[in-house]
N, C-alpha and C. Protein backbone atom coordinates (compact mmCIF):
# COMPACT_ATOMS: atom_id res chain seq x y z
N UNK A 1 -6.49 -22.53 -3.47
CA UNK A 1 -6.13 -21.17 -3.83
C UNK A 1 -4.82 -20.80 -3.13
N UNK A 2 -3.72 -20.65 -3.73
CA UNK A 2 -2.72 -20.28 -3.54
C UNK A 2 -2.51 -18.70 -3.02
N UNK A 3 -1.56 -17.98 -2.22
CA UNK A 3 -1.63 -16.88 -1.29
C UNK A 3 -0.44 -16.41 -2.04
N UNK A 4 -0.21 -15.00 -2.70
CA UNK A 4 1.09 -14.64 -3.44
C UNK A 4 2.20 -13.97 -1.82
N UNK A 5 3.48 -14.50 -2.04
CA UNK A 5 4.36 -14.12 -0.75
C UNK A 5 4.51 -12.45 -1.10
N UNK A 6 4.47 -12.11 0.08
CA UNK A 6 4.45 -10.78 1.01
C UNK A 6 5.72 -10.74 1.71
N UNK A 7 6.56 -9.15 1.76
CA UNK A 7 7.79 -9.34 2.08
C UNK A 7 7.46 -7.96 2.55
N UNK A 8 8.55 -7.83 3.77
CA UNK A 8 8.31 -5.81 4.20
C UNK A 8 10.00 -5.69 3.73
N UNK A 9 10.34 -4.81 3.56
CA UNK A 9 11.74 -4.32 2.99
C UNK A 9 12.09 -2.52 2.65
N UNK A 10 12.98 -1.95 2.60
CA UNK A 10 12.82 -1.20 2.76
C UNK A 10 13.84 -0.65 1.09
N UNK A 11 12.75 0.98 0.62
CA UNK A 11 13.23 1.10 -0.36
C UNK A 11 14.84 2.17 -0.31
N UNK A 12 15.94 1.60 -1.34
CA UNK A 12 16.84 1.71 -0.95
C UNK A 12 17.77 3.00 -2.26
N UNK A 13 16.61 2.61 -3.55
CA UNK A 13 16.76 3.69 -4.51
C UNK A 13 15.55 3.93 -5.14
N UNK A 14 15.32 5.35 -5.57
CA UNK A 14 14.03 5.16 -6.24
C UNK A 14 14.12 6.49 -7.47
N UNK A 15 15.68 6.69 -8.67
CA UNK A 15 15.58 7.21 -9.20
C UNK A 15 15.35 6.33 -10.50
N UNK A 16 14.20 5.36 -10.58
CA UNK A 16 13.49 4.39 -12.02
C UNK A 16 11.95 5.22 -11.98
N UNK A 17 11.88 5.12 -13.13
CA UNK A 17 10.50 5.69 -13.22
C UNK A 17 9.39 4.52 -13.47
N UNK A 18 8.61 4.94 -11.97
CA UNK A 18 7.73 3.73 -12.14
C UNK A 18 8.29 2.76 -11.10
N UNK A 19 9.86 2.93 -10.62
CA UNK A 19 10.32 1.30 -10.13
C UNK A 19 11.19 1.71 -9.02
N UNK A 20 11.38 0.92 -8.11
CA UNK A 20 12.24 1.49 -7.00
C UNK A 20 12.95 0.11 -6.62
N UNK A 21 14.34 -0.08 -5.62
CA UNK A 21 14.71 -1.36 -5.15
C UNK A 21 14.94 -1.44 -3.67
N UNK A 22 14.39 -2.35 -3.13
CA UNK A 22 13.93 -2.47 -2.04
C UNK A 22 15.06 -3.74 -1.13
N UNK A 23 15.64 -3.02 -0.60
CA UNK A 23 16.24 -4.29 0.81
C UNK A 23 15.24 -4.87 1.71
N UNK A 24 15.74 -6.20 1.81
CA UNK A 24 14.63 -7.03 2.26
C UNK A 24 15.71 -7.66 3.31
N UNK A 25 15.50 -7.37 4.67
CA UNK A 25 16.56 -8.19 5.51
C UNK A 25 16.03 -9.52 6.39
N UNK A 26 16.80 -10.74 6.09
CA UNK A 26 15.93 -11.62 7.27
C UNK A 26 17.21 -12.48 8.12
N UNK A 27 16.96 -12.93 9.28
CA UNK A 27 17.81 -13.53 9.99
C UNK A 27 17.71 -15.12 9.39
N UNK A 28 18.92 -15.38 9.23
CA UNK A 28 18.96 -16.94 9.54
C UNK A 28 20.30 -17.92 9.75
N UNK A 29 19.89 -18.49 10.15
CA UNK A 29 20.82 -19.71 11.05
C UNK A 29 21.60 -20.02 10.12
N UNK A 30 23.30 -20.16 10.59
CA UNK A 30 24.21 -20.35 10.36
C UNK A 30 24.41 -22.11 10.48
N UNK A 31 24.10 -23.17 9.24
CA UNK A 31 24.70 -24.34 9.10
C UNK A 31 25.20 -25.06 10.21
N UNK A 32 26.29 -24.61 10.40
CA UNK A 32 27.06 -25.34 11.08
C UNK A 32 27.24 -24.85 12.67
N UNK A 33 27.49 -23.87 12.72
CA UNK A 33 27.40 -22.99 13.68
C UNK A 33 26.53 -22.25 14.74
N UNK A 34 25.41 -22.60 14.11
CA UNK A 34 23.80 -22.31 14.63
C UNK A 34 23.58 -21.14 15.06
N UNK A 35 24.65 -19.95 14.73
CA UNK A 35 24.14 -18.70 14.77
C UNK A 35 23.56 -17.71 13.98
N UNK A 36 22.66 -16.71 14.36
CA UNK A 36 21.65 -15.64 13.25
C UNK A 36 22.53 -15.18 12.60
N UNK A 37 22.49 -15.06 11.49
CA UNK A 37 23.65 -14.08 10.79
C UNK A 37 22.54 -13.39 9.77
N UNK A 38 22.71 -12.18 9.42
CA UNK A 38 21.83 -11.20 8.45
C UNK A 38 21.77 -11.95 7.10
N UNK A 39 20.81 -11.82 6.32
CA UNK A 39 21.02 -12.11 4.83
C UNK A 39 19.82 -11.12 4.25
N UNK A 40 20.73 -10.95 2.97
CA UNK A 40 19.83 -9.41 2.41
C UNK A 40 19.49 -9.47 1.21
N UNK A 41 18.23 -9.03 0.82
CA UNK A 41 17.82 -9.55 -0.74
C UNK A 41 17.82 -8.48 -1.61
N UNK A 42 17.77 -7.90 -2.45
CA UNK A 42 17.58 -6.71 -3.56
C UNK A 42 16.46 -7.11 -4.41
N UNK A 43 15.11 -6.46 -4.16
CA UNK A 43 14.21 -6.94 -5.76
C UNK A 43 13.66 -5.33 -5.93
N UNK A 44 13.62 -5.62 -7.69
CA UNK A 44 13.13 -4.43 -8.14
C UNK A 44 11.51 -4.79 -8.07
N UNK A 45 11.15 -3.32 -7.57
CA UNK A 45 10.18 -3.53 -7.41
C UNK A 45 8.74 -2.21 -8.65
N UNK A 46 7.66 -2.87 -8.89
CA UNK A 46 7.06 -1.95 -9.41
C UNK A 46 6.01 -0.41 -8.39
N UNK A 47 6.22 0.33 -8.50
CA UNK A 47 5.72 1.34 -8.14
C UNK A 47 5.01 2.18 -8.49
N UNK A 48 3.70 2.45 -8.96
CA UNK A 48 2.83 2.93 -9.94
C UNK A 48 2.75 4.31 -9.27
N UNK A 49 2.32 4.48 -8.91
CA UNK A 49 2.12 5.93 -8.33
C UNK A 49 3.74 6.68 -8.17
N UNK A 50 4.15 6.47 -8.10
CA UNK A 50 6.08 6.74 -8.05
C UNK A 50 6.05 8.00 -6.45
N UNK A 51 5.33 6.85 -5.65
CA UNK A 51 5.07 7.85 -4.41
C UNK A 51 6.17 7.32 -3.38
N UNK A 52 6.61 6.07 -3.46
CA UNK A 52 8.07 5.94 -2.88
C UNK A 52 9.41 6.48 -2.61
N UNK A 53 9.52 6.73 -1.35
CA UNK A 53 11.08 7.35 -1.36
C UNK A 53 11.95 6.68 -0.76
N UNK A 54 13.66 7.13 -1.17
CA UNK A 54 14.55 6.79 -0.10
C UNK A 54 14.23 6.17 0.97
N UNK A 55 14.21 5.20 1.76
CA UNK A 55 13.96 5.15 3.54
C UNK A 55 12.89 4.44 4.12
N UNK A 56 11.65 4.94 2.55
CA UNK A 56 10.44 4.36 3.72
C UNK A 56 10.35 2.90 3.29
N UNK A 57 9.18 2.45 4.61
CA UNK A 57 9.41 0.44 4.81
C UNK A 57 8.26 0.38 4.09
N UNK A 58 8.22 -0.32 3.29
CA UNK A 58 6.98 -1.10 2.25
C UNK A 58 6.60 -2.19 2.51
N UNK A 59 5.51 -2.89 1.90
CA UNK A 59 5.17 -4.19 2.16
C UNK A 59 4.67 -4.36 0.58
N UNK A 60 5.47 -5.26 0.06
CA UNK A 60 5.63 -5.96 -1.14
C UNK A 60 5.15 -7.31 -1.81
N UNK A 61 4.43 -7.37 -2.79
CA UNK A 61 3.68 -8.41 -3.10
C UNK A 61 4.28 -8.74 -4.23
N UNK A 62 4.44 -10.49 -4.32
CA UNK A 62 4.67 -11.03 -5.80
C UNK A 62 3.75 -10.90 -7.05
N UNK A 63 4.10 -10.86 -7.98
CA UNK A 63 3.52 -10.51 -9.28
C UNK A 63 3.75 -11.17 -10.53
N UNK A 64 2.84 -11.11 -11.32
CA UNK A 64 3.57 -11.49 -13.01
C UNK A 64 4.68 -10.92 -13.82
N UNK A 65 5.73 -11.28 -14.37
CA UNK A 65 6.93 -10.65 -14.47
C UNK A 65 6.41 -8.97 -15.24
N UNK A 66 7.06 -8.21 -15.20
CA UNK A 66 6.41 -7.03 -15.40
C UNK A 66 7.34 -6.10 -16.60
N UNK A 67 8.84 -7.07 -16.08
CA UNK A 67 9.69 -6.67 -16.72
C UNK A 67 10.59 -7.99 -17.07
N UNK A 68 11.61 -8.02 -17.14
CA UNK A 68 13.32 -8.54 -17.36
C UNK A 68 13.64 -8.83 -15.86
N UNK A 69 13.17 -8.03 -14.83
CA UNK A 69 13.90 -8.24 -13.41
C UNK A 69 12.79 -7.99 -11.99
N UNK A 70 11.75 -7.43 -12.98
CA UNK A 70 10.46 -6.73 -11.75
C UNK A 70 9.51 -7.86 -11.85
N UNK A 71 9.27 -8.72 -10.58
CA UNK A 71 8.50 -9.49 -10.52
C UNK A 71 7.69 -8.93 -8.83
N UNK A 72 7.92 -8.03 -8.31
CA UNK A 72 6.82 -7.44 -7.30
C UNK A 72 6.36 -6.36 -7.26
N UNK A 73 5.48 -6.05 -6.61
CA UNK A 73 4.74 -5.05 -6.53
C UNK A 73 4.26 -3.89 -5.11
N UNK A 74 4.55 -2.91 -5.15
CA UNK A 74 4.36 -2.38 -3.86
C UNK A 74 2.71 -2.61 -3.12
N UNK A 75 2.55 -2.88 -2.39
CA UNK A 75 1.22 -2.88 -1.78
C UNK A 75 0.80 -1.72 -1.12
N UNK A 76 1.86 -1.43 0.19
CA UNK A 76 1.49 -0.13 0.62
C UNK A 76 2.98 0.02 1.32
N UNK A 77 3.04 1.55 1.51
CA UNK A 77 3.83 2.07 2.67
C UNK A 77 3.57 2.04 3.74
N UNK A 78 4.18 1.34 4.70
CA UNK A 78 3.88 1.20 5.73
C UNK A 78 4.39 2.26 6.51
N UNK A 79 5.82 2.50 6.68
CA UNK A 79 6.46 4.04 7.26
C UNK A 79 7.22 5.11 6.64
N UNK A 80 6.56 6.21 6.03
CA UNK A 80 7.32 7.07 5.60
C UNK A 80 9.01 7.29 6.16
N UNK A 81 9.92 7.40 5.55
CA UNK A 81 11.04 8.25 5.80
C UNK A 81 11.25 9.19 6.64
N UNK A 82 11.85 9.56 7.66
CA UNK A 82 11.80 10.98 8.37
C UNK A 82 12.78 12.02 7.42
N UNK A 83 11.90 12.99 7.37
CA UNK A 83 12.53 14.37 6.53
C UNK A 83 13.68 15.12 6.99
N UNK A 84 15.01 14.97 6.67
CA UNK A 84 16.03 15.80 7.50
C UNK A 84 15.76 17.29 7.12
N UNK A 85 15.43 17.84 8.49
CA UNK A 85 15.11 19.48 8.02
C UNK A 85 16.43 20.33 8.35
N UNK A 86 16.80 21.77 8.04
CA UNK A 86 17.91 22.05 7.96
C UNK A 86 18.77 22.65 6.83
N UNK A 87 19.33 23.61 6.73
CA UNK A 87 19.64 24.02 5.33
C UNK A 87 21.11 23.51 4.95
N UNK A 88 20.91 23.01 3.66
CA UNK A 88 22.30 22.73 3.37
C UNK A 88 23.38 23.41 3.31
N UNK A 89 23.11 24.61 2.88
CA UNK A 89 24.24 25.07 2.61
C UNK A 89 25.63 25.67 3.64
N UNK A 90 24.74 25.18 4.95
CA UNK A 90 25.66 25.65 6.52
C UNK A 90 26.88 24.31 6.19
N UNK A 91 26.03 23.26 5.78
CA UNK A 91 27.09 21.80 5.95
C UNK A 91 28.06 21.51 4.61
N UNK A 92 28.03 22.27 3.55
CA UNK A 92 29.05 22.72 2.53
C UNK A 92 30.01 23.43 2.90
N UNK A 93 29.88 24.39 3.53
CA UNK A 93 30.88 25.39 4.04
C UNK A 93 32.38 25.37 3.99
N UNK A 94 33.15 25.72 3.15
CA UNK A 94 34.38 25.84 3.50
C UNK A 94 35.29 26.16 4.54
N UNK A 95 36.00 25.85 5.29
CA UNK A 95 36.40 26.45 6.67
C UNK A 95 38.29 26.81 6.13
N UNK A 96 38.06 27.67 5.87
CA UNK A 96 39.40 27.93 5.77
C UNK A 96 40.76 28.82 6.94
């Protein structure tokens, strides 16, 4: 019995209905050089409940293609987003 891969990543847009895209960052070793260098993945992901936002970290499961480009699936949120509180309209302000 095969185990479907699990990825945590974080969602990075989520104006698809139904679908959001998620950065997935992992370290790895540089060839020649043998140093960590970042590498970053983009997958669209499916989102049924469309309870995902901006910011928060997910944990993502592979799936049957769903679409053209959506082959995972959200499992759960692991950390909500923090809410910037504050009114906008002080940081529009014209200063003339």
């Amino acid at each position: 019995m095969s185990r479907r891969k699990q990825l945590v990543g974080e969602v990075i847009t989520d104006a698809m209905d139904k679908t959001v895209v998620v950065r997935v960052t992992r370290l790895a070793e540089h060839p020649l050089y043998k140093k960590k260098i970042k590498r970053v993945s983009k997958f669209a992901v499916h989102d049924e409940q469309n309870g995902c936002r901006v910011g928060d970290q997910v944990l993502i499961e592979e799936t049957r293609p769903l679409s053209k480009t959506k082959r995972w699936r959200v499992v759960t949120v692991l950390k909500k987003a923090a809410v910037l509180g504050g009114d906008e309209s002080d940081s529009t302000e014209n200063y003339a």
